[in-house]
Protein backbone atom coordinates (compact mmCIF):
# COMPACT_ATOMS: atom_id res chain seq x y z
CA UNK A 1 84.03 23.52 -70.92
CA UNK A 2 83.50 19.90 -70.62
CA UNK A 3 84.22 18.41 -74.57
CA UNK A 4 83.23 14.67 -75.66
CA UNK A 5 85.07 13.54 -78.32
CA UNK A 6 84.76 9.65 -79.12
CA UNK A 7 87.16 8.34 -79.87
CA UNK A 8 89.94 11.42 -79.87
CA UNK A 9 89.71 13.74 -82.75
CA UNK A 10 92.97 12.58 -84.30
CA UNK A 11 91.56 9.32 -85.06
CA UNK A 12 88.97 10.43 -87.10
CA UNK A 13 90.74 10.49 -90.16
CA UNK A 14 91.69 7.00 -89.94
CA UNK A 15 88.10 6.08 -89.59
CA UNK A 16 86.89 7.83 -92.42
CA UNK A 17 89.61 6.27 -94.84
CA UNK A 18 88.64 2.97 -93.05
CA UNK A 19 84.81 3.77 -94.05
CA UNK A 20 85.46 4.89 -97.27
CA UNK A 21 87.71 1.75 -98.00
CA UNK A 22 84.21 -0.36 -97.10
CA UNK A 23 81.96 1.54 -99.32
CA UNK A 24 82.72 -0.79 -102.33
CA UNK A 25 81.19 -3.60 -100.48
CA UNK A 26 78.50 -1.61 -99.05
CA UNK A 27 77.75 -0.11 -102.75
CA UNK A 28 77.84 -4.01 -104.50
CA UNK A 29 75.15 -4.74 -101.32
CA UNK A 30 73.15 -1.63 -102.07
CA UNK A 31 73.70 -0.98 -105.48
CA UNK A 32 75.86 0.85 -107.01
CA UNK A 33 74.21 2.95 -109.29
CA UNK A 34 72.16 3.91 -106.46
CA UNK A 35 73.73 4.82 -104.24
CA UNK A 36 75.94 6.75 -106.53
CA UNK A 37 72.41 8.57 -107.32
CA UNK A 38 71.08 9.15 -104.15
CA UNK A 39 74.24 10.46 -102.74
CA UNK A 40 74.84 12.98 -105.71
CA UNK A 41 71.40 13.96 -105.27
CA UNK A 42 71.28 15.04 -101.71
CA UNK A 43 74.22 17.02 -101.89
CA UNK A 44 72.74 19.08 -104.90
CA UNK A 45 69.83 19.35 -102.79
CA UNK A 46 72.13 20.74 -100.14
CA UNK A 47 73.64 22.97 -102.37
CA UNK A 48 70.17 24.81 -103.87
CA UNK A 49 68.85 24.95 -99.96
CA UNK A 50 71.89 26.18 -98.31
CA UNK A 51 71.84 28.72 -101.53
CA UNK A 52 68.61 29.64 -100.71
CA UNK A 53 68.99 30.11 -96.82
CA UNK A 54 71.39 32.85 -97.59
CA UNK A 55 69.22 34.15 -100.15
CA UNK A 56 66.16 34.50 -97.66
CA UNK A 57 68.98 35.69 -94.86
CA UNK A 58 70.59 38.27 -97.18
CA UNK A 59 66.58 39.73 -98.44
CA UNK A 60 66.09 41.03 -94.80
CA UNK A 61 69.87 42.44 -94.55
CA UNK A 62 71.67 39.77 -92.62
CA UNK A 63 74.70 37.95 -94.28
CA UNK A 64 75.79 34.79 -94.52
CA UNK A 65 78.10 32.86 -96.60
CA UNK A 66 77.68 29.62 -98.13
CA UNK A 67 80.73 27.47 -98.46
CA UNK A 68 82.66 26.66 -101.65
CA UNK A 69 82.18 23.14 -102.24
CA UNK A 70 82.10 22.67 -105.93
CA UNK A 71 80.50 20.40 -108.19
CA UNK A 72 79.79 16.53 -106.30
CA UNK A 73 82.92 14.11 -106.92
CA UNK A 74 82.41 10.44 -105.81
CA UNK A 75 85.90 10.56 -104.77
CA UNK A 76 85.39 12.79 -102.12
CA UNK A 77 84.02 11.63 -99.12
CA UNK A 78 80.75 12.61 -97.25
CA UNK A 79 80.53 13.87 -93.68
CA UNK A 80 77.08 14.39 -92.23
CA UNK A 81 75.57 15.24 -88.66
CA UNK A 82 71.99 15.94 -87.95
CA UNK A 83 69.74 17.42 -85.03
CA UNK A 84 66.08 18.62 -84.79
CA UNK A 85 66.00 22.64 -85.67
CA UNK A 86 65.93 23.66 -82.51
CA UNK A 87 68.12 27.04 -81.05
CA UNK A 88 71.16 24.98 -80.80
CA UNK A 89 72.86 25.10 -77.23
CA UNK A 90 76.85 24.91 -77.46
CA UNK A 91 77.24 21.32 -77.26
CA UNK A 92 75.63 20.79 -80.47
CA UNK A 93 77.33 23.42 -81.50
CA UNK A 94 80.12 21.81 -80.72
CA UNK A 95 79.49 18.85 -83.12
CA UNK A 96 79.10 20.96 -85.84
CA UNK A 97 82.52 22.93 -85.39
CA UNK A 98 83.91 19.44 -85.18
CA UNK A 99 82.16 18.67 -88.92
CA UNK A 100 83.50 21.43 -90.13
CA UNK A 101 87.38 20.74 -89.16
CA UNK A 102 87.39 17.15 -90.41
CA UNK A 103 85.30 18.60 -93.27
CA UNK A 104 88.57 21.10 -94.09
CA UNK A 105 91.42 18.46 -92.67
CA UNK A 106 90.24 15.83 -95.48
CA UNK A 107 88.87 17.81 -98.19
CA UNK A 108 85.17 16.09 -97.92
CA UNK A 109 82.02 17.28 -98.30
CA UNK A 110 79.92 18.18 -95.32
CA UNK A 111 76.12 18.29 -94.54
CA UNK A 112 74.04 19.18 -91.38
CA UNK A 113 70.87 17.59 -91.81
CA UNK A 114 68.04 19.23 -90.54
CA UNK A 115 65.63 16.61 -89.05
CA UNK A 116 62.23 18.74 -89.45
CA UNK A 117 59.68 15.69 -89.71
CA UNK A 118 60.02 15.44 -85.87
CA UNK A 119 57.70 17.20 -82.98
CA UNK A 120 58.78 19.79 -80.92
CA UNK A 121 59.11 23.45 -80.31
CA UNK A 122 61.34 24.85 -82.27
CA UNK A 123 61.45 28.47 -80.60
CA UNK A 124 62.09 27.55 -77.18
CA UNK A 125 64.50 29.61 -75.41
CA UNK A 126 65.74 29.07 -72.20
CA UNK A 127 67.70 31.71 -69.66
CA UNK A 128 68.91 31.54 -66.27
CA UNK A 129 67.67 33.90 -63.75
CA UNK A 130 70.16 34.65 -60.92
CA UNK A 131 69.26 36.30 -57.42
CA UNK A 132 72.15 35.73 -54.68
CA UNK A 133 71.73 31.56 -54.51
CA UNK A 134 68.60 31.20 -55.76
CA UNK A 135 68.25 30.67 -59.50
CA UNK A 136 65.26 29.57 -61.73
CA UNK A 137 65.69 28.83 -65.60
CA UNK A 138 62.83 30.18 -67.43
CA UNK A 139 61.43 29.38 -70.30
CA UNK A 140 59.54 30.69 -73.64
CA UNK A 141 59.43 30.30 -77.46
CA UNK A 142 59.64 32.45 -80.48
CA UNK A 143 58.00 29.52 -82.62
CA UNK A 144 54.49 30.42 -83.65
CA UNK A 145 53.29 27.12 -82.74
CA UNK A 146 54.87 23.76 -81.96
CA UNK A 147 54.12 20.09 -83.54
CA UNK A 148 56.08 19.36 -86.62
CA UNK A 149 58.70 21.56 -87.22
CA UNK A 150 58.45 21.98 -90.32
CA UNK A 151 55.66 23.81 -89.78
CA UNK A 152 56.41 26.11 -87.39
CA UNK A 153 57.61 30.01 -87.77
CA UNK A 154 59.09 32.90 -86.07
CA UNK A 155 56.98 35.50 -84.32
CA UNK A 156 55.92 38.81 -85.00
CA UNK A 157 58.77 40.73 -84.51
CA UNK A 158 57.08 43.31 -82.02
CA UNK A 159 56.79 39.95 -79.94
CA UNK A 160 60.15 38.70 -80.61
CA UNK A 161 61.54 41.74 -79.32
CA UNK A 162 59.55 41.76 -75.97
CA UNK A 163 60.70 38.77 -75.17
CA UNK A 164 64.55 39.33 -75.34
CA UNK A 165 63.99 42.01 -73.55
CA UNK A 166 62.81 40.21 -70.67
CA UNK A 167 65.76 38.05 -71.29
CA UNK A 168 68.38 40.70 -71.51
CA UNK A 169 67.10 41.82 -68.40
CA UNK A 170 67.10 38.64 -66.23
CA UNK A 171 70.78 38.02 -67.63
CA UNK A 172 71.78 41.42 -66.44
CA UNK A 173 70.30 40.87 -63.31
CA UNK A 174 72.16 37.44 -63.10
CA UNK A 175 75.05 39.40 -63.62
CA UNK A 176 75.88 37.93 -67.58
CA UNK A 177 76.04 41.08 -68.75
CA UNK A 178 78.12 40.07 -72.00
CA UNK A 179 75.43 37.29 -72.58
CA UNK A 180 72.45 40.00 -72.44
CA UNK A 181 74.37 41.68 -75.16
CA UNK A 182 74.36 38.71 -77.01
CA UNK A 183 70.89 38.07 -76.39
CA UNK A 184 70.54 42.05 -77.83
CA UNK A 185 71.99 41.39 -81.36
CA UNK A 186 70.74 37.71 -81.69
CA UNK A 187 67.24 39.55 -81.13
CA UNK A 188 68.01 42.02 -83.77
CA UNK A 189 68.23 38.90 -85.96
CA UNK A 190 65.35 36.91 -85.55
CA UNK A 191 63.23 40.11 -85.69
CA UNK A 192 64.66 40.36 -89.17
CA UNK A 193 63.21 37.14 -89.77
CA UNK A 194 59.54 37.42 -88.18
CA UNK A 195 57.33 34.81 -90.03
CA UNK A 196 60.31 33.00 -91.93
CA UNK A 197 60.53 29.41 -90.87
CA UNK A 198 61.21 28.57 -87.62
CA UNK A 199 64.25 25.58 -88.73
CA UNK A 200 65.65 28.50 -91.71
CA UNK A 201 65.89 31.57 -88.77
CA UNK A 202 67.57 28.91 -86.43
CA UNK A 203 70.35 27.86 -89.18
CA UNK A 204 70.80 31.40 -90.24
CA UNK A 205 71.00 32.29 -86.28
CA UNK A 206 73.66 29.93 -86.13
CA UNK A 207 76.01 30.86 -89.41
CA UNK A 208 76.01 34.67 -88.42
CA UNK A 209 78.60 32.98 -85.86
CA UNK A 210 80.17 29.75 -87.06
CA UNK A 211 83.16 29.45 -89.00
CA UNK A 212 81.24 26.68 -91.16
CA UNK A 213 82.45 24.24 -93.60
CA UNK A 214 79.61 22.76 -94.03
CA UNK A 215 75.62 22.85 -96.37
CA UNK A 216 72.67 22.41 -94.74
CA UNK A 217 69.47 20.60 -95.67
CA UNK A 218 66.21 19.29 -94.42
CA UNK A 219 64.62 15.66 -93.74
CA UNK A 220 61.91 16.68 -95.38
CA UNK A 221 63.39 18.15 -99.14
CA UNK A 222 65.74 14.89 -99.16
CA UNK A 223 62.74 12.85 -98.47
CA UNK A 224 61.34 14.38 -101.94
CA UNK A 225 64.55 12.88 -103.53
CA UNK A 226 63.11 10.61 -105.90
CA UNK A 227 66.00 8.10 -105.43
CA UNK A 228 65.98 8.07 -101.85
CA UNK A 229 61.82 7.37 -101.79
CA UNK A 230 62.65 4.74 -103.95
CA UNK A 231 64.19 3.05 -101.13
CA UNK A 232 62.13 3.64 -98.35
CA UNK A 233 59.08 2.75 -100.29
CA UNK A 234 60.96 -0.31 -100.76
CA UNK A 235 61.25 -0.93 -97.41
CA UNK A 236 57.56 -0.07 -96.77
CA UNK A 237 55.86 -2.57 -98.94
CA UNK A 238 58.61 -5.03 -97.43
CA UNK A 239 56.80 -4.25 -94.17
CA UNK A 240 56.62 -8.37 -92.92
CA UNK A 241 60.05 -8.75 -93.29
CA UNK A 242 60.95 -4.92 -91.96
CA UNK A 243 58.86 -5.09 -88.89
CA UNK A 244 59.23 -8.80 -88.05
CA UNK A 245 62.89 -7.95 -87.97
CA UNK A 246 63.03 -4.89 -86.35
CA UNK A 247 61.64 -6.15 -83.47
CA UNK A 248 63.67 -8.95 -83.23
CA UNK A 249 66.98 -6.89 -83.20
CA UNK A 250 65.53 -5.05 -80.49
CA UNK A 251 64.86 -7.81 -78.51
CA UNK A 252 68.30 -8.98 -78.66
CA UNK A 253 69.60 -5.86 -78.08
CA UNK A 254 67.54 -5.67 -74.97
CA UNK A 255 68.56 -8.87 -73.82
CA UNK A 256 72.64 -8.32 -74.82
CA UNK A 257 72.97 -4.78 -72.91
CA UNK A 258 70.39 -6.50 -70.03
CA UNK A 259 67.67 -3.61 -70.58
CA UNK A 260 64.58 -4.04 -68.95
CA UNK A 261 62.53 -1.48 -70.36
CA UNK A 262 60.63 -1.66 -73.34
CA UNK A 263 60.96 0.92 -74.66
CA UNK A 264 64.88 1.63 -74.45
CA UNK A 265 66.25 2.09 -77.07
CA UNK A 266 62.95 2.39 -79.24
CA UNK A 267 59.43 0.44 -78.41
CA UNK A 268 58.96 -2.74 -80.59
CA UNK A 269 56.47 -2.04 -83.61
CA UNK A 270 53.13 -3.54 -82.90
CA UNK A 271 52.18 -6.69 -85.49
CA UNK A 272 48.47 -7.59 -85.32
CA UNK A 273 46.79 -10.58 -87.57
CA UNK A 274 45.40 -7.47 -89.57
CA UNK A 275 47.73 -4.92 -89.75
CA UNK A 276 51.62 -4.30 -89.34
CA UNK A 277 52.72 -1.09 -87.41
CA UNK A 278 56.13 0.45 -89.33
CA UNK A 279 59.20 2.46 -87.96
CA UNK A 280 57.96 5.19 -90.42
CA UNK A 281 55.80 8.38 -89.61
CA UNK A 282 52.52 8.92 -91.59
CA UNK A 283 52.45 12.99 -91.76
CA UNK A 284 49.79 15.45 -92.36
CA UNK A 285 48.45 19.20 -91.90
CA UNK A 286 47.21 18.22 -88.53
CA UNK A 287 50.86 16.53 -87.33
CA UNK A 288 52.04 12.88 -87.44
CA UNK A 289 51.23 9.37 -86.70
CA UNK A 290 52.95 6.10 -86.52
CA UNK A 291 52.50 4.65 -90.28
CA UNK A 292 50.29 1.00 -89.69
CA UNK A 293 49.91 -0.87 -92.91
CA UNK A 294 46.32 -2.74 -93.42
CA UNK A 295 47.26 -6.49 -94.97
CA UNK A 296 44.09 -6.08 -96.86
CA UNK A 297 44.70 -2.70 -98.49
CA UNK A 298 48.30 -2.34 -99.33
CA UNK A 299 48.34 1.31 -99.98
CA UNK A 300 50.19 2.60 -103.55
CA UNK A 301 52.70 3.84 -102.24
CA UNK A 302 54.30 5.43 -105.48
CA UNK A 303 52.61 8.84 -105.19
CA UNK A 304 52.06 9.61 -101.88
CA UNK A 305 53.90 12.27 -100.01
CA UNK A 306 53.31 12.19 -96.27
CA UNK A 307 55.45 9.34 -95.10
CA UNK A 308 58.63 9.93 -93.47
CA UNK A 309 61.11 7.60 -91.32
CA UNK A 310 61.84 7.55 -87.33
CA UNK A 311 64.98 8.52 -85.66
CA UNK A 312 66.22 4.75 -86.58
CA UNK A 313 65.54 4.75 -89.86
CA UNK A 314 66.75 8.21 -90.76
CA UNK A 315 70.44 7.58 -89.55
CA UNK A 316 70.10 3.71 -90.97
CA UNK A 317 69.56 5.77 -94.28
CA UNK A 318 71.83 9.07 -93.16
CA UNK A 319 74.84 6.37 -92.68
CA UNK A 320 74.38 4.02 -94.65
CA UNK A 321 73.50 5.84 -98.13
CA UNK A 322 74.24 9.29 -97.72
CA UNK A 323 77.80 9.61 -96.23
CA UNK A 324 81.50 7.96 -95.00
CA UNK A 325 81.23 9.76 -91.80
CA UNK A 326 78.23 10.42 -89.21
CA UNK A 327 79.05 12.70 -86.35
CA UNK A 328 76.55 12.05 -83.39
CA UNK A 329 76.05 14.06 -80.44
CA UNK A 330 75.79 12.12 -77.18
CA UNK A 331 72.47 11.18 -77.40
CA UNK A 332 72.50 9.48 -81.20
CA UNK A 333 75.30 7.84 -79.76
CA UNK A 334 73.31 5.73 -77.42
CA UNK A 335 70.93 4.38 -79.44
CA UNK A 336 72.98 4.05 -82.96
CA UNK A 337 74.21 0.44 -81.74
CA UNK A 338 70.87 -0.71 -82.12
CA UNK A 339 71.04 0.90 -85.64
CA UNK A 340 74.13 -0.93 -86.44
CA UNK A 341 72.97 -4.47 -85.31
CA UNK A 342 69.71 -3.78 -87.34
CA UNK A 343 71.50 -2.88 -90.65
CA UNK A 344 73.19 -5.69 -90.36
CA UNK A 345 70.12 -8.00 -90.07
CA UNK A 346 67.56 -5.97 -92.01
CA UNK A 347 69.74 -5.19 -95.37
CA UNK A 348 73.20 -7.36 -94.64
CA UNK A 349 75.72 -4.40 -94.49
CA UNK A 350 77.73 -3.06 -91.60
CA UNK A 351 77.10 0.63 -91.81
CA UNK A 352 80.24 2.77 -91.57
CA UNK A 353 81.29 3.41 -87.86
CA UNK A 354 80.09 6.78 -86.07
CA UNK A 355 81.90 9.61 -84.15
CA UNK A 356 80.79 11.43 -81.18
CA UNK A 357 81.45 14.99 -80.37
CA UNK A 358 79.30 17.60 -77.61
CA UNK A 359 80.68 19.74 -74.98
CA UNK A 360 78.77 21.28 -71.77
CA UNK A 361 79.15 25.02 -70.49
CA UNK A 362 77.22 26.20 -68.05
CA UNK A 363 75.81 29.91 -67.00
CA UNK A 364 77.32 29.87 -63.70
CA UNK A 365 80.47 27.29 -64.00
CA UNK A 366 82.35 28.64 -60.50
CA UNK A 367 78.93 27.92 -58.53
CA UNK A 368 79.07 24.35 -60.36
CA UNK A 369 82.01 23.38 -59.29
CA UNK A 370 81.56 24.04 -55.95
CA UNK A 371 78.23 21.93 -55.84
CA UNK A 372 80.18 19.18 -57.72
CA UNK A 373 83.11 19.36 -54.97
CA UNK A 374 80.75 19.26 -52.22
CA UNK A 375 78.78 16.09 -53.42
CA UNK A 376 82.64 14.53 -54.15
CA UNK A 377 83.69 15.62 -50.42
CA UNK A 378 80.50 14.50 -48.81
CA UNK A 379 81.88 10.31 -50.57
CA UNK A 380 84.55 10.52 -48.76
CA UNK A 381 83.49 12.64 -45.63
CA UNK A 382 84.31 9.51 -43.52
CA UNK A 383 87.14 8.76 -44.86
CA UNK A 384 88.51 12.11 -44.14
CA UNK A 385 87.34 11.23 -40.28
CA UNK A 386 89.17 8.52 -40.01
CA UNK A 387 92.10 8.94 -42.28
CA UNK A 388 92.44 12.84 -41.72
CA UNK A 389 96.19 13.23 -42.40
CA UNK A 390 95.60 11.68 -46.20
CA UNK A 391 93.62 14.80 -46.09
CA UNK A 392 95.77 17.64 -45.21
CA UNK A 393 96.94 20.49 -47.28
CA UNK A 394 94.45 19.63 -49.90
CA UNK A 395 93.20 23.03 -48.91
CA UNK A 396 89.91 21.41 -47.48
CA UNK A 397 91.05 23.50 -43.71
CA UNK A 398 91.82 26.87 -43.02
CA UNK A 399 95.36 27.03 -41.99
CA UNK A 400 94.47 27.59 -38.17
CA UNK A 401 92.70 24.41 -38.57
CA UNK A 402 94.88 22.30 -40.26
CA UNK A 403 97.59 23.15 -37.36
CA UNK A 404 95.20 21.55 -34.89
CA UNK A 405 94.05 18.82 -37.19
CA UNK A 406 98.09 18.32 -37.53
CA UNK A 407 98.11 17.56 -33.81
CA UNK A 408 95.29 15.39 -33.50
CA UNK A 409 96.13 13.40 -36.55
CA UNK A 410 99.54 13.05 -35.19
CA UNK A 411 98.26 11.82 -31.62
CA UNK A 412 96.31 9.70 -33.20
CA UNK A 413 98.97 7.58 -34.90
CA UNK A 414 101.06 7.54 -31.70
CA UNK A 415 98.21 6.16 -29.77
CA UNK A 416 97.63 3.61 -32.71
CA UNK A 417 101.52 2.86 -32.05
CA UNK A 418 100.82 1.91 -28.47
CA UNK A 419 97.76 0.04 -28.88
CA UNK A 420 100.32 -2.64 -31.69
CA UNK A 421 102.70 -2.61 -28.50
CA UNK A 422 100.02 -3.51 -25.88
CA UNK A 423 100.52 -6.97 -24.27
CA UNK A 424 98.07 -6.91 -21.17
CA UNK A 425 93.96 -6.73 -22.28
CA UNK A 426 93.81 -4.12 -19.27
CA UNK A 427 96.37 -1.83 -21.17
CA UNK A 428 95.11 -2.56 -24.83
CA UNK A 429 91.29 -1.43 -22.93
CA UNK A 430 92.79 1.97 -21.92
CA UNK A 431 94.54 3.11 -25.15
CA UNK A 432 91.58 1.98 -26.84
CA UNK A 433 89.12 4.35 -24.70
CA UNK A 434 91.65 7.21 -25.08
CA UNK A 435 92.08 6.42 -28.85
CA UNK A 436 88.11 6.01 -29.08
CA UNK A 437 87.97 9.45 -27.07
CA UNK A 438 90.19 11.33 -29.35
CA UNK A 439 88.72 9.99 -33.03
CA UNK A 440 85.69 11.40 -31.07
CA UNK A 441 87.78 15.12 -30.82
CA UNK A 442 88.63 15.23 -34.30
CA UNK A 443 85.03 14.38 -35.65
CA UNK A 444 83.51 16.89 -33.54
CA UNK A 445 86.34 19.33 -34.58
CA UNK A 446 85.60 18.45 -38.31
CA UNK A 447 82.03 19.16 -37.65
CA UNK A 448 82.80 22.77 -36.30
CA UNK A 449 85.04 23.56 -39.10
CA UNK A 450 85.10 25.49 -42.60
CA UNK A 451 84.99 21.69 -44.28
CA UNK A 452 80.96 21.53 -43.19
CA UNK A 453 80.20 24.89 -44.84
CA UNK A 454 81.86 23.55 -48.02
CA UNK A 455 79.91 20.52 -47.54
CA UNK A 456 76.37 22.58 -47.08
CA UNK A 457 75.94 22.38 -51.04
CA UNK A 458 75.95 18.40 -51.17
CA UNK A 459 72.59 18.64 -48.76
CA UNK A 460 71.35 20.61 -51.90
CA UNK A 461 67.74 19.14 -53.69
CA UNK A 462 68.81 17.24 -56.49
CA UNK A 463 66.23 19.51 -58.54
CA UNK A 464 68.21 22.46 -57.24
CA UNK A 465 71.08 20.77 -58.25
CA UNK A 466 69.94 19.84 -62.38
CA UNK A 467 68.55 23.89 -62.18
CA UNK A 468 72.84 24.81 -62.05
CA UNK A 469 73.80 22.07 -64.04
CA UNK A 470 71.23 22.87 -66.79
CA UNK A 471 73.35 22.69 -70.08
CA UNK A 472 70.43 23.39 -72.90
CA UNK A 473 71.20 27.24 -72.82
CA UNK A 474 71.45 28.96 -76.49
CA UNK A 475 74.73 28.87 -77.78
CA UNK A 476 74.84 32.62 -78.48
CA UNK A 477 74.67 33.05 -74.42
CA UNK A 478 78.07 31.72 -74.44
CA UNK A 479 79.54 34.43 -77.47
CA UNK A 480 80.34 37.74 -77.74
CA UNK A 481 78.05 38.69 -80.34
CA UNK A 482 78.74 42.23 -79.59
CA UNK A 483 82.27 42.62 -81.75
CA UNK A 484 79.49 41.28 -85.05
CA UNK A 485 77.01 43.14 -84.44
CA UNK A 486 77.93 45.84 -86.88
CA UNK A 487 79.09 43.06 -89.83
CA UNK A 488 75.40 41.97 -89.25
């Protein structure tokens, strides 16, 4: 397993006391009262949903515990991470299990937001398919559509089954025969919950086989928090001031980290003599839209339902008024600089620093490494060449060959020896042919030996390549669900 943790785990604790020592400032900024509100709030709401879950989970037979968090004490701090509801693969995983130990090393309260107001499909699976050296990784979704995600929902469970089926068999033929038996009880489950929603079945999925210490709760319910619309409609009808300013922390963003692209690490909103485009969504029956307010018509705001922030917004809010402590996997992590530089501009606080934690396993991690040592052998192919005893008993040779490559390596230098004690050109000229002559031995030796069938795999298509090094598998491919499947 390949584990990001940034910085090191042990520091953690020192930057939540750090954040937590700020949040008096941030609270006189922000208000007090408010934020007091809006954080007690949310963590009820995560409460009565996680409640729930298990309450839907434990209707169709399948248990799951909710954790013991008590009533909300403002002295405790607040840990969050968030991610789309997608079927999680281990690195997110990952983040979570990392939420969940800080949560239980510093007695604070934990929350996994569930970021439902974005696109996507919500049901996609993805397996590897093994035969000798070829592999594919196929695809297909249990999600009866795709779009928002809050509006999608588990198949029919005839369907569901079918499917892992097929999947149990292509990871039997791949020779992950502990992972189709995985894929056999996790199938079990989600037939259990044919036509729940798609971002419940996938948290359920998930705390059959975490050890959490954490709630759960969607974008959307803590969007209906009346305290925390409050604010964003705030920020709405302040849409001059939001979007003029938005776009010019992304420009000096751009310009600070030299980024070319527009686009990177969010497109600038688009202000018109008539209308002011806003980092919020506008969202409906039929999906989502980027929210553009008319100058002429300010909208009323006040009861309205369907508006909902983007991905800069949400952890602007997520950090800054929800918790002490964001966890981000590595891809929050790249763009929550921006975030920072905009809080700071936009509402005048620094919002509390950020932690990153996500690991990678792969299906076939033997068959990676080779790949990965070829491509790392073929960099320094000439140096092995030229420098070939810096090379030996690296295990790169057979030991037949590294007794000849010995020899050669060891003529070498004694011909190198004569050519620093050559006076006359006419002398210097013949060691030089003879040295020339035998670096021409030793490549063509090299080229003939075991080293360029190791090397084979660095000639690999670098679409080939990505297909081993795919990382997005579920989680449960990676578990032995089998020892559960009776609990569940």
């Amino acid at each position: 397993m390949l584990t990001t943790l940034e910085p090191g785990y042990q520091e953690w604790r020192d930057i939540l006391e750090r954040n937590r020592e700020g949040l008096t400032s941030r609270a006189e900024r922000l208000g007090n009262k408010r934020l007091r509100e809006i954080r007690e709030a949310v963590y009820a709401a995560a409460i009565s949903y996680s409640r729930n879950l298990a309450a839907v989970a434990g209707s169709v037979g399948v248990s799951v515990a909710v954790p013991n968090m008590g009533t909300f004490d403002e002295t405790q701090p607040i840990l969050m991470a968030g991610h789309q509801p997608i079927i999680y693969h281990p690195g997110l995983l990952f983040k979570n299990e990392h939420l969940s130990r800080l949560a239980r090393d510093t007695n604070a309260l934990a929350i996994n937001v569930i970021i439902d107001t974005d696109e996507g499909d919500g049901g996609k699976l993805a397996w590897p398919l093994r035969q000798g050296e070829s592999l594919s990784v196929k695809t297909a979704t249990i999600s009866t559509s795709d779009g928002i995600f809050a509006s999608q929902q588990v198949l029919l469970a005839e369907r569901t089954g079918e499917l892992f089926e097929l999947i149990g068999a292509d990871l039997a033929t791949s020779g992950l025969e502990g992972a189709a038996a995985s894929a056999t009880v996790v199938s079990s489950l989600y037939q259990r919950l044919a036509g729940q929603p798609i971002s419940l079945a996938n948290s359920v999925i998930r705390w059959c086989f975490e050890d959490r210490a954490y709630l759960e709760l969607p974008l959307s319910q803590l969007l209906r928090i009346g305290a925390v619309r409050d604010v964003l409609l705030s920020w709405v009808n302040d849409y001059e001031r939001l979007a003029a300013t938005y776009n010019a922390t992304l420009e000096s963003y751009r310009l600070a980290h030299k980024i070319k692209n527009p686009a990177n690490p969010f497109p600038n909103m688009h202000i018109e003599s008539s209308s002011v485009e806003l980092p919020f969504w506008r969202v409906g029956e039929q999906g989502r839209s980027p929210l553009t307010v008319h100058r002429a018509s300010l909208p009323d705001w006040g009861c309205e339902h369907d508006i909902a922030p983007r991905g800069s917004i949400v952890t602007l809010f997520l950090r800054g008024f929800c918790s002490d402590l964001f966890v981000h996997g590595k891809g929050g992590s790249k763009y929550d600089r921006f975030v920072d530089r905009f809080s700071e501009s936009y509402l005048g606080v620094a919002l509390p620093q950020f932690v990153v934690a996500s690991s990678t396993l792969y299906a076939f991690p033997e068959r990676v490494a080779q790949i990965e040592e070829a491509i790392a052998l073929e960099s320094e192919y000439r140096k092995i060449v030229s420098h070939t005893d810096t090379f030996l008993g690296r295990g790169l040779f057979t030991s037949d060959e590294e007794r000849v490559l010995e020899n050669l390596a060891a003529e070498r230098h004694t011909l190198l020896s004569r050519l620093g004690d050559a006076n006359a050109s006419e002398n210097r000229s013949a060691v030089m042919h003879e040295l020339n002559g035998l670096n021409h031995r030793i490549k063509r030796f090299i080229e003939t030996s075991s080293l360029t069938r190791r090397l084979a795999d660095a000639a690999m298509p670098e679409v080939v390549v990505a297909r081993w090094r795919f990382r997005e598998y579920p989680f449960f491919l990676f578990l032995d669900c089998r020892a559960q499947s009776n609990a569940l």
